[in-house]
Structures are given as C-alpha cells and as structure tokens.
Protein backbone atom coordinates (compact mmCIF):
# COMPACT_ATOMS: atom_id res chain seq x y z
CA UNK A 1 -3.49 29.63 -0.59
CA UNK A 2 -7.44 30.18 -0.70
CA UNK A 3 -9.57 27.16 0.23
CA UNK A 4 -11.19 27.01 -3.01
CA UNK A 5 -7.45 26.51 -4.81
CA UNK A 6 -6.65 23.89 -2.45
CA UNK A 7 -9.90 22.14 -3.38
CA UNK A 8 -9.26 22.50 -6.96
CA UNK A 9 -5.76 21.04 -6.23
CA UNK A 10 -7.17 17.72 -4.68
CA UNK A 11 -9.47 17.07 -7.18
CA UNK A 12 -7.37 18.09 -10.18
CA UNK A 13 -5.93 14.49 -9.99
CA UNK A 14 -9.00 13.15 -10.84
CA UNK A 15 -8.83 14.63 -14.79
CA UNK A 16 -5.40 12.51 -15.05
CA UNK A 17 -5.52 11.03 -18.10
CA UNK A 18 -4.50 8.10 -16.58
CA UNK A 19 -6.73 8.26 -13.89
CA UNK A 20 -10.00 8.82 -16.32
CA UNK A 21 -8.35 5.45 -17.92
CA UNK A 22 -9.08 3.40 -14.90
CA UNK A 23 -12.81 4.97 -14.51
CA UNK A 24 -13.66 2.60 -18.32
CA UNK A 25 -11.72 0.08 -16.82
CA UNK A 26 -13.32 -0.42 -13.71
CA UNK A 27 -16.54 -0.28 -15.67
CA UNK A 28 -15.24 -3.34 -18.31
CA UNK A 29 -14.42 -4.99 -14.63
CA UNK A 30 -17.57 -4.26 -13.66
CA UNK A 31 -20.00 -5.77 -16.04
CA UNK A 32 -19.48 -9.10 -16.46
CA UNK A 33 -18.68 -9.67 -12.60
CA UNK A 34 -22.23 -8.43 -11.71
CA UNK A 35 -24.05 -10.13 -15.12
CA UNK A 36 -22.49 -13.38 -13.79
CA UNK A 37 -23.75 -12.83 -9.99
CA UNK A 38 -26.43 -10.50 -9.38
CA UNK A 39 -28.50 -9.92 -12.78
CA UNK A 40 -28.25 -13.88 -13.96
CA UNK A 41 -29.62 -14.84 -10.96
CA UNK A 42 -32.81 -12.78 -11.95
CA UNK A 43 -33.01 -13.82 -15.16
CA UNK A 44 -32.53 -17.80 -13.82
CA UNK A 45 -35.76 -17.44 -11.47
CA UNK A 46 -37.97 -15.68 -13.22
CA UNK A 47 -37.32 -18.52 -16.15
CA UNK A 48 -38.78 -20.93 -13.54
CA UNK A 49 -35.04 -22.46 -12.31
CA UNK A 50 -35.39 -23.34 -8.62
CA UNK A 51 -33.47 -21.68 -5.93
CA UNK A 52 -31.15 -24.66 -5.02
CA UNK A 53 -29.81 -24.74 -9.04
CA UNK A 54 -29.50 -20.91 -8.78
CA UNK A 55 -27.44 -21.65 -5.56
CA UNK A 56 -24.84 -24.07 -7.21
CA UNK A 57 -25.03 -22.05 -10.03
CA UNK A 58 -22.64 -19.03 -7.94
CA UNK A 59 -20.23 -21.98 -7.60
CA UNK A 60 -19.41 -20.78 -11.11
CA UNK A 61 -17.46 -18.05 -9.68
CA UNK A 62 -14.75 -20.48 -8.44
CA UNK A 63 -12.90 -18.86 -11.36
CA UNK A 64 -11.97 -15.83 -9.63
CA UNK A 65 -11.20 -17.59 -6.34
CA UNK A 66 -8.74 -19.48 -8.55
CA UNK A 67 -7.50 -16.54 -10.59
CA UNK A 68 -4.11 -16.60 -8.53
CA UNK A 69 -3.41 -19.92 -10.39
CA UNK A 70 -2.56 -18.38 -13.80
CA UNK A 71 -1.58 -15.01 -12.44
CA UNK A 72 2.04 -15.91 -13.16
CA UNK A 73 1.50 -16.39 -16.53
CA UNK A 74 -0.75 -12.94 -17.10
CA UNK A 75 1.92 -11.17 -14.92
CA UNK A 76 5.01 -12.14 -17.00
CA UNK A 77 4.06 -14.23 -20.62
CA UNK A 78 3.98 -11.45 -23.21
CA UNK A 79 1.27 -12.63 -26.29
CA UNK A 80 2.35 -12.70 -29.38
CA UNK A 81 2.10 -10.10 -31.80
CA UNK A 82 -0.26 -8.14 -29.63
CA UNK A 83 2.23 -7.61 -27.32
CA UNK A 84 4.56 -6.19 -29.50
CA UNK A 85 1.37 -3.70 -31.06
CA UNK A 86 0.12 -2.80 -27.16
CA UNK A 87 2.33 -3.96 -24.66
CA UNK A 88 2.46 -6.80 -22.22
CA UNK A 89 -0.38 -5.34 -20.09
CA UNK A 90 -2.83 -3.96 -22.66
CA UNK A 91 -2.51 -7.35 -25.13
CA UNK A 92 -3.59 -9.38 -22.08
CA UNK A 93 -6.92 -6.82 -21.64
CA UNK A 94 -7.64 -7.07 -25.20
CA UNK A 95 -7.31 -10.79 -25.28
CA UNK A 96 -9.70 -10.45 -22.07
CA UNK A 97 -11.99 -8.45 -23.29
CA UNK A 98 -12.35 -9.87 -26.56
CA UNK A 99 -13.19 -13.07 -25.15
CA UNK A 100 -15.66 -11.85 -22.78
CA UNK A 101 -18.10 -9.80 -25.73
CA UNK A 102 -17.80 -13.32 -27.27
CA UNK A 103 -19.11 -15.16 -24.47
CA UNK A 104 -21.83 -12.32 -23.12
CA UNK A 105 -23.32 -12.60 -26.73
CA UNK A 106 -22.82 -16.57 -26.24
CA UNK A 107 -24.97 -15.94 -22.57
CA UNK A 108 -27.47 -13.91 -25.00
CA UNK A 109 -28.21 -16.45 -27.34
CA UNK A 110 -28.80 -19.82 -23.94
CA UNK A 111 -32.30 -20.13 -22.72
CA UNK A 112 -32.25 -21.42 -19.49
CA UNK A 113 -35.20 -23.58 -19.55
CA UNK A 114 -33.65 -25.53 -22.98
CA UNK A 115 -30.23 -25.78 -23.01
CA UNK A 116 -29.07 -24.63 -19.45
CA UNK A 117 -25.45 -26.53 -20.31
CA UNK A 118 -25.44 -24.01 -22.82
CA UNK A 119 -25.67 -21.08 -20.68
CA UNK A 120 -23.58 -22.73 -17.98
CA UNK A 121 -20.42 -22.90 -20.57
CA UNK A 122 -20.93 -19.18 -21.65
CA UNK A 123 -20.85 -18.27 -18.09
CA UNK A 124 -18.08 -19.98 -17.25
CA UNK A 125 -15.97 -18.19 -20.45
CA UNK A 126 -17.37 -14.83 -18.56
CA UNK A 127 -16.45 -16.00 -15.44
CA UNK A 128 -12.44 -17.07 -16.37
CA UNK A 129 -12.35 -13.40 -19.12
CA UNK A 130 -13.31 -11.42 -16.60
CA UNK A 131 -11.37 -12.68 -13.44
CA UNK A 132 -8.23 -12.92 -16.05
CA UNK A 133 -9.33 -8.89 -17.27
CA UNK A 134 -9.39 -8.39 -13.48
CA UNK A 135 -5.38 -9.33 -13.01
CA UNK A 136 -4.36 -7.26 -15.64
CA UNK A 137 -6.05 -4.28 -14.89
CA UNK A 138 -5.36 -4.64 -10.95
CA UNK A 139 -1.79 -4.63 -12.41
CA UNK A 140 -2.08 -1.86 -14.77
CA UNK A 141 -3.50 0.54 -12.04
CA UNK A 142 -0.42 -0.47 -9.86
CA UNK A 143 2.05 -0.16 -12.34
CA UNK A 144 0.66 2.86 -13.53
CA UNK A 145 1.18 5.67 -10.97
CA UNK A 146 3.14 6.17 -8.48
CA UNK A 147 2.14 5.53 -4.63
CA UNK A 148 0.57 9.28 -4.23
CA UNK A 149 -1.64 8.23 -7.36
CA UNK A 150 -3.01 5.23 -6.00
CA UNK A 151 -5.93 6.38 -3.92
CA UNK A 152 -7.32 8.01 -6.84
CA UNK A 153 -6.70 5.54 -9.44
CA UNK A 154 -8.84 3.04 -7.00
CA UNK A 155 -11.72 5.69 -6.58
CA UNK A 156 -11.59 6.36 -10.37
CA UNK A 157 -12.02 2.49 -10.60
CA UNK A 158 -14.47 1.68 -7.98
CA UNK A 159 -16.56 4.69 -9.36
CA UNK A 160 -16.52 2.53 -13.02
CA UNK A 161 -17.25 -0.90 -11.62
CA UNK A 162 -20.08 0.82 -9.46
CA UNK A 163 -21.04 2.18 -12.30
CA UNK A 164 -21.23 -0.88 -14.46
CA UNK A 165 -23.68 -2.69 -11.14
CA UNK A 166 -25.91 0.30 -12.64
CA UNK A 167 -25.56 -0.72 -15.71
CA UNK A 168 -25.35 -4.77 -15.56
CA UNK A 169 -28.56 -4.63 -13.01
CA UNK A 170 -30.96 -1.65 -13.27
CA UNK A 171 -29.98 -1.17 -16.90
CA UNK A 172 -30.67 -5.18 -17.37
CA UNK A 173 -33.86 -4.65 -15.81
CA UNK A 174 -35.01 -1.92 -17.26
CA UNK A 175 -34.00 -2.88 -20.76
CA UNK A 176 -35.89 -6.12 -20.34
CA UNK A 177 -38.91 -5.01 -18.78
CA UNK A 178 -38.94 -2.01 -22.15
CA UNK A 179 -38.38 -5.45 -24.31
CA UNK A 180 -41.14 -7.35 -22.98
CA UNK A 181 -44.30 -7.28 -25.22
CA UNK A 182 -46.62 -8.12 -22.52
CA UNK A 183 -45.61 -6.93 -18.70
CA UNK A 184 -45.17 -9.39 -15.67
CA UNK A 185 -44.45 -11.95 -18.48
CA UNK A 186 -41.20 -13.70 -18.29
CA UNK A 187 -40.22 -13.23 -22.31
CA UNK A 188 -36.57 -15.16 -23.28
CA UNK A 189 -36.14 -12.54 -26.21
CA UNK A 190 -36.31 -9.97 -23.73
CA UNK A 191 -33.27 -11.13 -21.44
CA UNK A 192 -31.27 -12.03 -24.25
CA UNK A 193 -31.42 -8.96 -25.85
CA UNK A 194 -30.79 -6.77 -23.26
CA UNK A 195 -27.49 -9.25 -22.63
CA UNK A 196 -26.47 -8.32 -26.18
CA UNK A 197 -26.82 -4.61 -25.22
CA UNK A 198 -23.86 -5.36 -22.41
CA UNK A 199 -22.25 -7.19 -24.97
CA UNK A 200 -21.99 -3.58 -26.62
CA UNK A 201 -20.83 -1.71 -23.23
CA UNK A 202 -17.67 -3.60 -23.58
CA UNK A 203 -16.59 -1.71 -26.14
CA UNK A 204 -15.99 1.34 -23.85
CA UNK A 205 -13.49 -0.87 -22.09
CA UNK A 206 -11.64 -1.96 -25.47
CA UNK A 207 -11.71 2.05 -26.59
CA UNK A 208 -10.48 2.97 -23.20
CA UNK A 209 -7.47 0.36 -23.45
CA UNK A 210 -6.68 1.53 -26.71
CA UNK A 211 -6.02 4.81 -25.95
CA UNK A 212 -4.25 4.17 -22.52
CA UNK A 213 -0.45 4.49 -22.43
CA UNK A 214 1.68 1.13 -21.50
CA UNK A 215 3.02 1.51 -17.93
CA UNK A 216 6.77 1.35 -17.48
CA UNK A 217 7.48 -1.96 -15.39
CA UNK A 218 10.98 -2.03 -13.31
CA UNK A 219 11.34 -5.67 -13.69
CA UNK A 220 15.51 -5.32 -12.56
CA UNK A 221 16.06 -7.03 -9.56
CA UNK A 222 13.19 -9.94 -10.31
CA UNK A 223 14.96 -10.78 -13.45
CA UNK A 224 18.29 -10.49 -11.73
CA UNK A 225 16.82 -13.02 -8.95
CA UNK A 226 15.50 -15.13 -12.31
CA UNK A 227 19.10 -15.07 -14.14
CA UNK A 228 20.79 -15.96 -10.80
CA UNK A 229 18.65 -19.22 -10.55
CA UNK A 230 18.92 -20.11 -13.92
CA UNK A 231 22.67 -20.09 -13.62
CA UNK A 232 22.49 -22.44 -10.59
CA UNK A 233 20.33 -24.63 -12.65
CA UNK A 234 22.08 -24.33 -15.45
CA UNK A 235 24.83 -26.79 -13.43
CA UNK A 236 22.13 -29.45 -13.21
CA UNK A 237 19.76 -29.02 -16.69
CA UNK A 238 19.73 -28.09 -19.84
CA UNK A 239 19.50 -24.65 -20.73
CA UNK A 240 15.88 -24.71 -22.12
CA UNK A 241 14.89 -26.69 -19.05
CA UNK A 242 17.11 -24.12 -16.61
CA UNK A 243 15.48 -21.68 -18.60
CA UNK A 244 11.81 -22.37 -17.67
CA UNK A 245 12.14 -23.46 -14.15
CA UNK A 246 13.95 -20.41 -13.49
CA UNK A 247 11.04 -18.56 -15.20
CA UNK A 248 8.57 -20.35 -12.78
CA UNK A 249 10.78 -19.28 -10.20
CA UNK A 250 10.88 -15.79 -10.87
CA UNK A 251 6.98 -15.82 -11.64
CA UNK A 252 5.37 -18.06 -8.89
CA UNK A 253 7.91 -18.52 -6.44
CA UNK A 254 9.58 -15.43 -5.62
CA UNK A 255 6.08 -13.49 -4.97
CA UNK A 256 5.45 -15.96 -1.85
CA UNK A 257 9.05 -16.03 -0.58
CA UNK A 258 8.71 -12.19 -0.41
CA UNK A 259 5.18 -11.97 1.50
CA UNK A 260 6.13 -14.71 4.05
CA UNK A 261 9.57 -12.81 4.59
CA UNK A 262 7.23 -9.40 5.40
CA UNK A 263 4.88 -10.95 7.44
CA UNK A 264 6.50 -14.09 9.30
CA UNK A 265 3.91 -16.21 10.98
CA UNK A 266 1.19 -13.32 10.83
CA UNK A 267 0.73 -14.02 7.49
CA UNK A 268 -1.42 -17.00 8.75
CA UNK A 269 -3.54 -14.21 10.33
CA UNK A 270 -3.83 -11.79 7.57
CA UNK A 271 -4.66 -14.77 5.15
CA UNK A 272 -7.63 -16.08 7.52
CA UNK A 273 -8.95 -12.44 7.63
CA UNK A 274 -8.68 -11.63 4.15
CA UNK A 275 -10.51 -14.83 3.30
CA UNK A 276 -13.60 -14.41 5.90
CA UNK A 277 -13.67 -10.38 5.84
CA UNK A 278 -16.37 -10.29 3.25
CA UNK A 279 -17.74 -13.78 4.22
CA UNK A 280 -21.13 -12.11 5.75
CA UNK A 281 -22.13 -9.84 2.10
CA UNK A 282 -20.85 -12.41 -0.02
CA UNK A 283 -23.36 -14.71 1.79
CA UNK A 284 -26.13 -12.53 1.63
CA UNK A 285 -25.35 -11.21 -1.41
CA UNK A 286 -26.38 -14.49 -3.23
CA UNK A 287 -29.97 -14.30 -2.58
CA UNK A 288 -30.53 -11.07 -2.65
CA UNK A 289 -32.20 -10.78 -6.23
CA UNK A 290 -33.93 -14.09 -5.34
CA UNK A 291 -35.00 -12.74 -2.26
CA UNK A 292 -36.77 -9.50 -4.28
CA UNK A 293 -38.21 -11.90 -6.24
CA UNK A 294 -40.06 -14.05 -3.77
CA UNK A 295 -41.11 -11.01 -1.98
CA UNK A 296 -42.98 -9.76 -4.80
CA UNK A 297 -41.07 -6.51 -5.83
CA UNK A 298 -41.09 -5.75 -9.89
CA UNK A 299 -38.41 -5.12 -12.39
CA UNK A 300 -38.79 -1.38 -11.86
CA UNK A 301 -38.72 -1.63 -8.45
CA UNK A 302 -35.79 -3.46 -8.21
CA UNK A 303 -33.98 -1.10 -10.70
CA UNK A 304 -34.83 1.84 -9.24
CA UNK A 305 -33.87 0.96 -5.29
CA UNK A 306 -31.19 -1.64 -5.57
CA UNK A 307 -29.38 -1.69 -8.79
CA UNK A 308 -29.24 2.60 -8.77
CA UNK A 309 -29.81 4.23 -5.56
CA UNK A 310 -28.61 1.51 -4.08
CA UNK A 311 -24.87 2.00 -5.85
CA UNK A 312 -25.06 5.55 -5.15
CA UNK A 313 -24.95 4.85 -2.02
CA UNK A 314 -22.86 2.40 -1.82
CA UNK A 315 -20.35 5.43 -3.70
CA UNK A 316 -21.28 7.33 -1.35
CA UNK A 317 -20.10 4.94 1.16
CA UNK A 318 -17.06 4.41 -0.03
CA UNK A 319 -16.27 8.64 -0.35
CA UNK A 320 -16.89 8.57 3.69
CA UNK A 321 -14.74 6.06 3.88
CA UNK A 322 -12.03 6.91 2.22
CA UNK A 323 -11.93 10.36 4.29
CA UNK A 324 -12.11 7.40 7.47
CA UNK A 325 -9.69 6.32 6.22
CA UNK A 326 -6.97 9.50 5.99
CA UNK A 327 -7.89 10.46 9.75
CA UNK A 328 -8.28 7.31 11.69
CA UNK A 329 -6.25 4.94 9.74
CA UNK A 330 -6.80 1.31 7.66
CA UNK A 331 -7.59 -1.06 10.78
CA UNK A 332 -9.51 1.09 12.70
CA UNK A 333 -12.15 1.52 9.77
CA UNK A 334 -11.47 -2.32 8.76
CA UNK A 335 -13.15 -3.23 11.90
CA UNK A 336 -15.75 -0.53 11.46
CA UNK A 337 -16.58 -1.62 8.11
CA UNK A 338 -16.69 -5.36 8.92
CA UNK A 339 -19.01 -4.59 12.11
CA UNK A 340 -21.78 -1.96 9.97
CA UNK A 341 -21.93 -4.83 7.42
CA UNK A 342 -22.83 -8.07 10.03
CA UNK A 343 -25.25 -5.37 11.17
CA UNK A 344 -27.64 -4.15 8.45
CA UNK A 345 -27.53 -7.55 7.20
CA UNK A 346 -29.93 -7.55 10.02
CA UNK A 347 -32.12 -5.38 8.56
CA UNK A 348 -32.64 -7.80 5.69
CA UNK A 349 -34.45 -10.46 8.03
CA UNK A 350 -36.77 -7.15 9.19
CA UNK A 351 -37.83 -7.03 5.35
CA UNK A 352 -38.34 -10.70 5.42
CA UNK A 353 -40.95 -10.17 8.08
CA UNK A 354 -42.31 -7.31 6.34
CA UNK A 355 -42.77 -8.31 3.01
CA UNK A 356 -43.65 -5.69 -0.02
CA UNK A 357 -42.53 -2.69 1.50
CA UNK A 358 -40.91 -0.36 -1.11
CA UNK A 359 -39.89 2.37 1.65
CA UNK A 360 -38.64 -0.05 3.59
CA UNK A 361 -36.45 -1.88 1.10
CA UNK A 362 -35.38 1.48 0.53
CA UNK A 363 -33.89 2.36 4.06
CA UNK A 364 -32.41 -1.24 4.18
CA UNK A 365 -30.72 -0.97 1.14
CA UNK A 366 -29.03 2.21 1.82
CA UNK A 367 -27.96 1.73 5.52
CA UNK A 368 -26.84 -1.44 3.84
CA UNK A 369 -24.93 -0.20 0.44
CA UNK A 370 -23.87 3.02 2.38
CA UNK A 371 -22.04 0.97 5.10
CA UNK A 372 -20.75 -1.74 2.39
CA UNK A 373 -18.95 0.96 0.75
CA UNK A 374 -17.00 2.09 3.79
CA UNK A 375 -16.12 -1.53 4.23
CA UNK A 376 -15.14 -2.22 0.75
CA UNK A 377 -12.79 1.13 0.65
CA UNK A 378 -11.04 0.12 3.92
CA UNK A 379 -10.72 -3.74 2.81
CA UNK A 380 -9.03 -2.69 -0.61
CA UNK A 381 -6.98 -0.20 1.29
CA UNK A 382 -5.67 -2.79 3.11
CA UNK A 383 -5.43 -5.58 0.52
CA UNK A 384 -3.17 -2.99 -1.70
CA UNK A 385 -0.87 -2.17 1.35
CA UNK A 386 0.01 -5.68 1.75
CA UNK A 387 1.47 -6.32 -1.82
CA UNK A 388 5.10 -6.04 -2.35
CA UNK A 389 5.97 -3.20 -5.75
CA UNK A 390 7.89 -5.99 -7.29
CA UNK A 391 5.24 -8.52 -6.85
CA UNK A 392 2.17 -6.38 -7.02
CA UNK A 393 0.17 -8.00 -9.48
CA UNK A 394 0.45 -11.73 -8.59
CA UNK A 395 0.41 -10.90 -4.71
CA UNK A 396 -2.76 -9.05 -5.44
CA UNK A 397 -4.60 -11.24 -7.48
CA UNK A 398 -3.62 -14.40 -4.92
CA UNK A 399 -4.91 -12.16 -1.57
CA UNK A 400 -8.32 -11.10 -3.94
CA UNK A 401 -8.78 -14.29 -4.69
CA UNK A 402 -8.47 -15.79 -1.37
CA UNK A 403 -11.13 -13.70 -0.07
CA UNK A 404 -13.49 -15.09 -1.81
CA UNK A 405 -13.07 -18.92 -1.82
CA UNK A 406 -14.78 -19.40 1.72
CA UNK A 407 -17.29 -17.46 1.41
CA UNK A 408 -18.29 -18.20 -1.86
CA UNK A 409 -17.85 -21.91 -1.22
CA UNK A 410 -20.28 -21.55 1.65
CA UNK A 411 -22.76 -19.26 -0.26
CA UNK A 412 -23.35 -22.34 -2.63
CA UNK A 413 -25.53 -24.10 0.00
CA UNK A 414 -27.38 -20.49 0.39
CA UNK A 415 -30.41 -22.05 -2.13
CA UNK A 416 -30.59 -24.96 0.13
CA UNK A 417 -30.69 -22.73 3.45
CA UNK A 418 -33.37 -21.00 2.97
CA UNK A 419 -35.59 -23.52 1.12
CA UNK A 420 -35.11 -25.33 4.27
CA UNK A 421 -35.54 -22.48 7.65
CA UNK A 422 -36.66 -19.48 4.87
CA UNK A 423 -35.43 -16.05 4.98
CA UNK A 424 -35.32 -14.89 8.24
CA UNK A 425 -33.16 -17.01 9.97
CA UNK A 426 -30.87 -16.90 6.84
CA UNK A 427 -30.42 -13.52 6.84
CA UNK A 428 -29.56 -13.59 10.69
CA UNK A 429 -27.36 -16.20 9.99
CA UNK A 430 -25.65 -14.59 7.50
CA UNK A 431 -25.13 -11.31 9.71
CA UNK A 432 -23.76 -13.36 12.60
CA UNK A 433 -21.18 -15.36 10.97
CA UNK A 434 -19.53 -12.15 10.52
CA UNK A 435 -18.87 -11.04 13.87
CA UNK A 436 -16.10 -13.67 14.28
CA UNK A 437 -14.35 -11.37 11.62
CA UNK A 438 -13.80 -8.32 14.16
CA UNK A 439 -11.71 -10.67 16.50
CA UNK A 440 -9.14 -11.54 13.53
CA UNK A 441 -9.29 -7.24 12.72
CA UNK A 442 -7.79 -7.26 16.41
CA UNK A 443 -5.77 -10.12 16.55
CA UNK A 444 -3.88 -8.71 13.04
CA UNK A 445 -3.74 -5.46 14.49
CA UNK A 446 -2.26 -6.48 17.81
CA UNK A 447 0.73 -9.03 16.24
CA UNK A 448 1.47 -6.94 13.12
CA UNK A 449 2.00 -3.84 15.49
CA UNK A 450 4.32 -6.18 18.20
CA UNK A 451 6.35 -7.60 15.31
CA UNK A 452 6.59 -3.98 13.85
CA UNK A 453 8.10 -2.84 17.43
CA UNK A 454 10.33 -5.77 17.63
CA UNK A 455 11.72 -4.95 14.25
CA UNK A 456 12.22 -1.38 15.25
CA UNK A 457 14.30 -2.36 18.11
CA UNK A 458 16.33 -4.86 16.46
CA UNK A 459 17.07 -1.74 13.87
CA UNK A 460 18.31 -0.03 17.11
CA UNK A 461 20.52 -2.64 18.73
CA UNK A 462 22.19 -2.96 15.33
C-alpha cells in the first residue's frame, strides 16, 4: 500500500455522511453559545453597560452548568408527534432549534440601554435552547457511530462550532460595522440586524437535522434494569405510580450507580478536575472582548485577529493535538494542555502593559488559541472516555456541565476584579489559578492507574 492510499484511507472518513452531519451540527452548537458569551458582551459595552453588569450578565450561562438537570428527560421522553415524524433524537433538535431562531430574533429586537430585562429573558431562552440542543446532539454523535467513528465525528464537530465562533464573532462584527451609517458610532439597528442574520444561520442546523438518519439506540438491558424495578414497585404502588418511579430510575438513577461503580472513590477526583480543568480560560475568557474594547482595538481589528485567525488557530490546535493525542496518550497531553493554557494567559497581562498593539495581540492570540485547542481536544478526549455506552448521553451532559459551574461561578465577579486592581493583575490571576489543575492531572493519573492494577490482579487471583 502506497503512502498516498493510506492517506486517502484516513481521511476518507471524513466524507461520511454522517460525519459531514455533525460538521452543521457543531456549527447550530456553535452559534448561540458564542452570541450568548463572547459577541453580547461587545455589543453590551459598546451600548454604554458597565463592566460589573456585563460580569453578572455571564451568570446567565448557569443554564448549561445545569443542563444535567433535565438530561433525563431529553435522553429518554420521546415528543409527541415529532417523534414519531423524526425520531426521539432529531424531534428534541428541532424543538431546540426552533426555539433558539425564536429567541436570537427576540435578542435582535432588545436594546440594551431601554429594556435590558428584555434582552436578559431572550438570552436566557438562548441560553436553556442551546445547552438543551447541546444534549441531544452530544447524544446523537455518540449514538451515531461506532467507537472507531468517534474521533472523527468530534473533529467534524469541533471544526462546525469553531466555525460558528467565526461566524457568531468576526461575522457579528463585521456585519455591524458594514451596518453602521456612520463608523466608530455605536448604532442599535446595526447589532440587531446583524443578530437577525444568525437568526438565519440556524437554518443550516435545521436542514442538516433533516436530512440526518435517526441513530439506532440499544436501550435492552436499561429497560430490562427499568422493568425489573417497576416490578419490585409494583408490590408497594400503583402501577402508574410504579410506572414513573421506575422511569426515574432507569433515567436519573441508573447513570450515577454505573459511574460510581467504574470509578469508586476516584470519582471524587475526576469530578474536582473536570470542574476546575478549564477554570483558568473560562476566567479569562469573560473579559476578553471587554478587554479589546478598553484597549482601543476596532471592530475590524477584532474580527480579523480574534474572532478568525484566532479560531484557525485554535483548529489548528486542536489537529496537533489530536495527533498528541494517538502517540502519547489522553493524560499526558491533559496536563500539557492545562499547563500551555495557565501560561499564555500570561501573555494577556503583557498586552495589558502594552496597550494598542495589533502585532502583538496577534502573537498572543495565537500562542493562546493554538495551545487552547490542544487542551480542548485532550479534555473532550477524556470527558468522552469516561461515559458509560448505556449512559452516554446523561453521563456526558452531567461531566460537561460540571466543568463549568466553578469556573463560571467565579468568572461572575471578573467585572468587579478588574474595575478594582485592572487588567494586569487579573490576567495573572487568572493564569495562576490554573496551575493547581496539573496536581489533580497527576493525582487522577496516579489512583486511576493503582485501582486499574488492583483490578487486574483481582482478575488473576480469581
């Protein structure tokens, strides 16, 4: 076999039908996550909103740190009607979608300076759409393909929702600044109608879910578990109550039992690293577009460094670390990934000093994005090897949305931070409270690989 065939081989995966599914769908994922976090933010300070309201404003993400909380229902209530037309996974991302091109045009139509309550409740319908959207397509990519399929349905997907940062930032920006009638002018007509434009992206979601093929779901043994319990309480209730306890059973209770029965005690230790890994970005992250904005950098600027070349290299990024991945193995480039992050974040308080520097905003935002992406292929490595195939979709959406309640919690009082010691101790306080995160990478390592040996030799003695 030629090296050219066996190149052609490992990329033919990547025109799977299937595969080109997820690359929409991680672009409908996409969009509203970064409208809610990253471009909003823009559009909040150049209205005039101070930095502390933008700060609490992030707090509206609590909706995907709670997401786990009606995962059991998205995992296992079928809709009616529309799941009898699409299936139980594709009603749920049409009822998602649907509701989230309803609220972005509800976001469109807020000014921030008049009825900010307004916007607030349209951003919270984003918020809850997209982080419900988010369960059902984690769950359709799982269900979808089998194990040797994974690692390119996730690329397919992060390439869409890196994508849709492109889109939901620069193309925000750019649209706006092509709206506004007079430049450096903050102009209400001009954000809104570039938010109705993303309205409009969504569609390539919707078209994309349309034409994707329900997955096949082995639900066997979880509804044998679920009939087993409801004939125990079946002795005690009556059958419509035995019924639905044994239905929360199967749907809330079983997925927890299983991880705890994996992982023992160390599941204490993989839950306090999955909820602080990304503590030092999500941090930063939160300011970021303030931070451009206070230093004085334009629309175009902005668009062109951090909202496109940035994401390219955070792609980029994540390529490299996917190949880190395959020859070193998913710890070894967790702790590398979690270390290059608490680093550049460094290089943000450098810019601080600096001020208006376009080619320097342009070598800290690629060290930055490039090493974010090896971090973020490593950490989703990791969060899908922990998931059970029975339980994939609940597990996962409970372990992604306990990594970001911390640090999202925390990155409310970012606003107040700097206001009160400014930008460059924030940004070297946001890099340091990361390093804590590399001594939980090797505590993890060390226990999961002594219970794994213990396990091994209790295989052998029996």
């Amino acid at each position: 076999m030629t090296f050219s065939t066996r190149i052609a081989e490992v990329f033919s995966v990547y025109a799977h039908k299937r595969v080109l599914s997820l690359l929409f769908l991680g672009f409908s994922s996409g969009l509203p996550y970064v409208l809610v976090f990253s471009t909003l933010s823009f559009w909040l300070r150049e209205a005039g909103v101070d930095r502390t309201a933008i700060g609490y404003f992030s707090w509206i993400g609590v909706a995907y740190t709670l997401k786990w909380l009606w995962s059991p229902l998205v995992d296992r209530m079928s809709l009616p009607w529309l799941t009898r037309l699409f299936g139980r996974r594709r009603s749920w991302i049409l009822l998602a979608q649907a509701t989230l091109i309803t609220a972005i045009i509800g976001m469109s139509m807020s000014d921030p300076l008049q009825d900010l309550e307004h916007l607030v409740i349209f951003t919270l319908m984003v918020a809850f759409a997209s982080a419900t959207q988010d369960i059902v397509i984690d769950a359709f990519r799982i269900d979808s393909a089998p194990e040797d399929m994974q690692a390119a349905l996730v690329t397919s997907y992060l390439v869409g929702y890196r994508g849709a940062m492109i889109a939901g930032t620069a193309g925000v920006l750019t649209l706006a600044a092509w709206f506004e009638t007079e430049s450096q002018t903050y102009q209400l007509l001009a954000w809104q109608t570039s938010f109705q434009v993303m309205a409009g992206l969504m569609f390539l979601g919707v078209l994309a879910t349309l034409l994707s093929k329900e997955p096949n779901i082995d639900d066997s043994e979880v509804n044998k578990s679920q009939l087993e319990m409801k004939a125990k309480l079946s002795l005690k209730y009556s059958p419509q109550l035995a019924a639905f306890f044994s239905w929360g059973y199967q749907a809330v209770v079983l997925p927890f039992v299983d991880f705890s029965k994996r992982y023992g005690w160390a599941a204490i230790l993989i839950l306090a690293l999955i909820s602080t890994y990304r503590i030092s970005d999500i941090v930063m992250g939160i300011m970021a577009n303030v931070f451009y904005v206070d230093m004085g950098f334009t629309k175009g600027e902005i668009a062109s460094i951090s909202k496109v070349y940035g994401v390219i290299m955070t792609l980029v990024g994540a390529g490299v670390g996917g190949l880190l991945l395959k020859r070193f193995g998913t710890m070894k480039i967790l702790f590398l990934g979690a270390l290059l992050t608490a680093i550049t974040n460094l290089l943000f308080a450098l810019q601080a000093v600096e001020g208006h520097n376009v080619t320097l905003l342009t070598l800290v935002i690629s060290v930055d994005n490039f090493s974010g992406g090896i971090a973020i292929a490593a950490f989703l490595a990791y969060l899908s090897s922990l998931t059970s195939n029975q339980f994939s979709a609940t597990q996962y959406a409970i372990l992604s949305s306990i990594m970001q309640i911390f640090p999202k919690f925390i990155a409310g009082f970012s606003g107040v931070y700097v206001d009160n010691f400014g930008y460059v101790n924030f940004f070297i306080a946001a890099s340091l409270i990361g390093f804590p995160v590399l001594l939980l990478i090797h505590w993890v390592k060390m226990t999961t690989e002594l219970m794994t040996a213990r396990s091994e030799t209790s295989k052998l003695h029996d």
